[in-house]
N, C-alpha and C. Protein backbone atom coordinates (compact mmCIF):
# COMPACT_ATOMS: atom_id res chain seq x y z
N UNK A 1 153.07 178.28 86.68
CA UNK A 1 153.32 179.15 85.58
C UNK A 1 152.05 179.24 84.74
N UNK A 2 151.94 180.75 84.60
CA UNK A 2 149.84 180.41 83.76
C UNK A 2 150.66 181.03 82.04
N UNK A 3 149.91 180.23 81.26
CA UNK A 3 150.10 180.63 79.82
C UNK A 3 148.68 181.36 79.46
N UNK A 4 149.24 182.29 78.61
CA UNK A 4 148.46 183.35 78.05
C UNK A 4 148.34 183.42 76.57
N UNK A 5 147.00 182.72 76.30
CA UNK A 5 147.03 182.45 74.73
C UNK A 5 146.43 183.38 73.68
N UNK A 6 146.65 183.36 72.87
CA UNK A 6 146.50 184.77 71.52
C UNK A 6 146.34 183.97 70.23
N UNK A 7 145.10 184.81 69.83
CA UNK A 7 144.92 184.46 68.42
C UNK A 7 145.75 185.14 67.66
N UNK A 8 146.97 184.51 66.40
CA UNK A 8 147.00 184.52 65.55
C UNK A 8 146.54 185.96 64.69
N UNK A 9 147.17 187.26 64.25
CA UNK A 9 146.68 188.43 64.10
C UNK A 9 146.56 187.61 62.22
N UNK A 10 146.86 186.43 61.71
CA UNK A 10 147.47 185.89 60.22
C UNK A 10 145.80 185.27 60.58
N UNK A 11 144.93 185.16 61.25
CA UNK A 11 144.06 184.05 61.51
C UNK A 11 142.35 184.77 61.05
N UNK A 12 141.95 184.08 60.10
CA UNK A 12 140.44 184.97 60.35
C UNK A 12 139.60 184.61 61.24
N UNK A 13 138.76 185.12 61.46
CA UNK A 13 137.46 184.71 62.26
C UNK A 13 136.57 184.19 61.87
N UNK A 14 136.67 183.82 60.65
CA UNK A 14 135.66 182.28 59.84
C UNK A 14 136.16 181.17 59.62
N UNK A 15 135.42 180.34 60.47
CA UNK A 15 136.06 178.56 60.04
C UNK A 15 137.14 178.77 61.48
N UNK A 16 137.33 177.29 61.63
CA UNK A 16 138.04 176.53 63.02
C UNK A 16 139.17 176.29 63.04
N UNK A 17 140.17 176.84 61.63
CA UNK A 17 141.56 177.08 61.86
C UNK A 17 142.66 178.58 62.41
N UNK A 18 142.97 178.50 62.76
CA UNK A 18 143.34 179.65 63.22
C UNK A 18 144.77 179.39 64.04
N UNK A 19 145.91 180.09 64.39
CA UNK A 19 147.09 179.91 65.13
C UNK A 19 147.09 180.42 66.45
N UNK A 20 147.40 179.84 67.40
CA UNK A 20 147.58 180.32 68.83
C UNK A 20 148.53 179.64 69.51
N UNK A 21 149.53 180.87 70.29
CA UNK A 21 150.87 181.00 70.94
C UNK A 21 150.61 181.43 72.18
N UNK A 22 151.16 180.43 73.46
CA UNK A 22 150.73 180.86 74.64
C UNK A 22 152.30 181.33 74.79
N UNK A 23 152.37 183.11 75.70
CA UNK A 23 153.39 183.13 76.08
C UNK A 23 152.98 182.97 77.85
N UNK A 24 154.41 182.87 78.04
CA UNK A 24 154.74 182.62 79.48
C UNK A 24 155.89 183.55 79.95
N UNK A 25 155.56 184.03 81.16
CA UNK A 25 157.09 185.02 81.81
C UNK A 25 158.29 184.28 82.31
N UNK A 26 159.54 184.94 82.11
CA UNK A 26 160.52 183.89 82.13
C UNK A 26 160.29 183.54 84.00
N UNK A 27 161.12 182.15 84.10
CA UNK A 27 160.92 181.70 85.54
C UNK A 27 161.76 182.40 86.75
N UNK A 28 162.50 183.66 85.84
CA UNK A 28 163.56 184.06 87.02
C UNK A 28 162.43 185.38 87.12
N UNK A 29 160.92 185.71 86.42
CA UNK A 29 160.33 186.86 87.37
C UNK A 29 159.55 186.10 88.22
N UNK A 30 158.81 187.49 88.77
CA UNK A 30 157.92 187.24 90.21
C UNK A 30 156.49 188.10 89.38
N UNK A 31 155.51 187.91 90.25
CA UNK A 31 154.03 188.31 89.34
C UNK A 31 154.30 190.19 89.51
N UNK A 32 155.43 190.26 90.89
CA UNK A 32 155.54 192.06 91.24
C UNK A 32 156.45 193.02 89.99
N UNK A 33 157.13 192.00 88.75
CA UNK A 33 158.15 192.86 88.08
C UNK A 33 157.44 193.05 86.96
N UNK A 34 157.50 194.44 86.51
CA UNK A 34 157.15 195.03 85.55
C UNK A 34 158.25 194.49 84.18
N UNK A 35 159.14 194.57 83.97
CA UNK A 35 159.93 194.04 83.31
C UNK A 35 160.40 192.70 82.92
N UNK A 36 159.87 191.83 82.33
CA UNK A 36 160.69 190.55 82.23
C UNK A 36 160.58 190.16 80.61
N UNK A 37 161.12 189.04 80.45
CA UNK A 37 161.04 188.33 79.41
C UNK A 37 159.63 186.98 79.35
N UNK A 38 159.26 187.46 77.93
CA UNK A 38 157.82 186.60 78.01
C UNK A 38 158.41 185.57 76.62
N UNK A 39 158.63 183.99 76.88
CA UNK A 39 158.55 183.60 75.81
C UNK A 39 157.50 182.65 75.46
N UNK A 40 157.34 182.19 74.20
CA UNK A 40 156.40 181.08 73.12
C UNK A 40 157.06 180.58 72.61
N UNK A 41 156.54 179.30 73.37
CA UNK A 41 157.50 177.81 72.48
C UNK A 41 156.77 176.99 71.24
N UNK A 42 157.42 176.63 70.44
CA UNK A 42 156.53 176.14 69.46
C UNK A 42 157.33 174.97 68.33
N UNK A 43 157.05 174.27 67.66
CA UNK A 43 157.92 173.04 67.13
C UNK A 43 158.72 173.88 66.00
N UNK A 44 159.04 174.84 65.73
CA UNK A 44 159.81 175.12 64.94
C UNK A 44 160.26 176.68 65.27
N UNK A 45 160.11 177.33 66.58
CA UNK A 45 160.49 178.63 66.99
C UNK A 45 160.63 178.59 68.32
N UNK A 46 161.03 179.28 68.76
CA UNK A 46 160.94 180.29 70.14
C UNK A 46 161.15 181.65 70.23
N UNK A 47 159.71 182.45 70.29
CA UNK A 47 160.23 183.51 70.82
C UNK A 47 159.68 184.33 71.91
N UNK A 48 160.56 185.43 71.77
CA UNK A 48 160.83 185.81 72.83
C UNK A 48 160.37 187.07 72.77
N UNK A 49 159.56 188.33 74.03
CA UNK A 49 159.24 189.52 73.80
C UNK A 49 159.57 189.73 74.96
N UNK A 50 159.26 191.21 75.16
CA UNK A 50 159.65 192.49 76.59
C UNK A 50 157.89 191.93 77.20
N UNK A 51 158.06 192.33 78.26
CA UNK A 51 156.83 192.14 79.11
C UNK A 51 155.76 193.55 78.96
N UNK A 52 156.81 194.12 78.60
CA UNK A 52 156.05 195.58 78.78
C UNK A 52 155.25 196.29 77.43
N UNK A 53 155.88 195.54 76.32
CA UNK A 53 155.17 196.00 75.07
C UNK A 53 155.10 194.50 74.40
N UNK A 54 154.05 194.20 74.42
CA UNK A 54 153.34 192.80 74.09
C UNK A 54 152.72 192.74 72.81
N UNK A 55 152.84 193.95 72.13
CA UNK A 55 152.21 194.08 71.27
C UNK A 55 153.69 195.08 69.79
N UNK A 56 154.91 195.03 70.96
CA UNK A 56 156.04 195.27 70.13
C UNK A 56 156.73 194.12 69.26
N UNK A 57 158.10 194.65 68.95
CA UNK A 57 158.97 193.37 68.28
C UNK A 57 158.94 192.06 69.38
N UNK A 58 159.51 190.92 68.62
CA UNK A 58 160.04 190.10 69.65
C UNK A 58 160.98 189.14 68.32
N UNK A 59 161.97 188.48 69.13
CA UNK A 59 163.16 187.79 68.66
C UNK A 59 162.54 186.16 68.47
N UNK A 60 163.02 185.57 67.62
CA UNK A 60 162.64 184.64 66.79
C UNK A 60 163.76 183.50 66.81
N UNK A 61 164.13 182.41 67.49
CA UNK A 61 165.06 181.54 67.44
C UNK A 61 164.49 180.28 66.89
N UNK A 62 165.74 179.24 66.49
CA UNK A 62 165.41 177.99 66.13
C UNK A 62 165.58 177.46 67.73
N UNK A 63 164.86 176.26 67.57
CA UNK A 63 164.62 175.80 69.07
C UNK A 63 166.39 175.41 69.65
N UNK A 64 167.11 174.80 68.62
CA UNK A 64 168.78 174.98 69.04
C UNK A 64 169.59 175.97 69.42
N UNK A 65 169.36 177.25 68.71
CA UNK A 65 169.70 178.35 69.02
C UNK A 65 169.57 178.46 70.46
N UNK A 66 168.22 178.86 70.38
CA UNK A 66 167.57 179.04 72.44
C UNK A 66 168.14 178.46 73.30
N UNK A 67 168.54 176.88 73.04
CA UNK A 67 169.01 176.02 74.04
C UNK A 67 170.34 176.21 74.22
N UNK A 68 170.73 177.22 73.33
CA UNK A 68 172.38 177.02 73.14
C UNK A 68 172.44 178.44 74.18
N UNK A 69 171.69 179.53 73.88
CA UNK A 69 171.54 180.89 74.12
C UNK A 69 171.82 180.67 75.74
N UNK A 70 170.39 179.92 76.23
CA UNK A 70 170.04 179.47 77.61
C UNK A 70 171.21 178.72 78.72
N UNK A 71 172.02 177.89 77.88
CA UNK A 71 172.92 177.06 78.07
C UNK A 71 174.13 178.24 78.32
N UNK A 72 174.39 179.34 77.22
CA UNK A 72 175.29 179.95 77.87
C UNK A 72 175.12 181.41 79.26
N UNK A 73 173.72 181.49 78.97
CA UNK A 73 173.47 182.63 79.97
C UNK A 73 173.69 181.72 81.69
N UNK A 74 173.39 180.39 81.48
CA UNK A 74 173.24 179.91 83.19
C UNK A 74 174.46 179.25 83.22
N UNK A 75 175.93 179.36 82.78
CA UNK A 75 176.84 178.92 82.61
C UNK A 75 177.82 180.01 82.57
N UNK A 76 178.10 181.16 82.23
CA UNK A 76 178.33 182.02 82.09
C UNK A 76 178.41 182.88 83.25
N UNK A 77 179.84 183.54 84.01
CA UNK A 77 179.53 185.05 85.00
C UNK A 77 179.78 185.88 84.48
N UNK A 78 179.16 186.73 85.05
CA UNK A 78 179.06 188.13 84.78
C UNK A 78 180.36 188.70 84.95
């Protein structure tokens, strides 16, 4: 799984602090799908964006939420 890291758009370009979020594609794509879910994990979030607009919205969970979210999607039929 390769992470893809991003500066921080809150971050200046002077001085050695700055924020960076690696996202990752969820593990149920393949490198061929245009569509997937890209998330960023972090000690007080997870979120989550479209693969296709990376530069759109994306959804914002507490790390319990996610696990709860995750817990019911692979538990859960359709």
């Amino acid at each position: 799984m390769e992470l893809a890291w991003f500066k921080s758009s809150h971050s200046s370009n002077e001085g050695a602090e700055c924020v960076e979020i690696a996202w990752r594609k969820s593990g149920h794509c393949s490198d061929k799908d245009t569509a997937c879910l890209e998330i960023a994990e972090a000690t007080e979030a997870v979120l989550v964006r479209d693969s296709k607009d990376k530069t759109g919205p994306h959804l914002t969970f507490t790390p319990p939420a996610w696990q709860a979210f995750v817990t019911f999607a692979t538990t859960t039929e359709a």
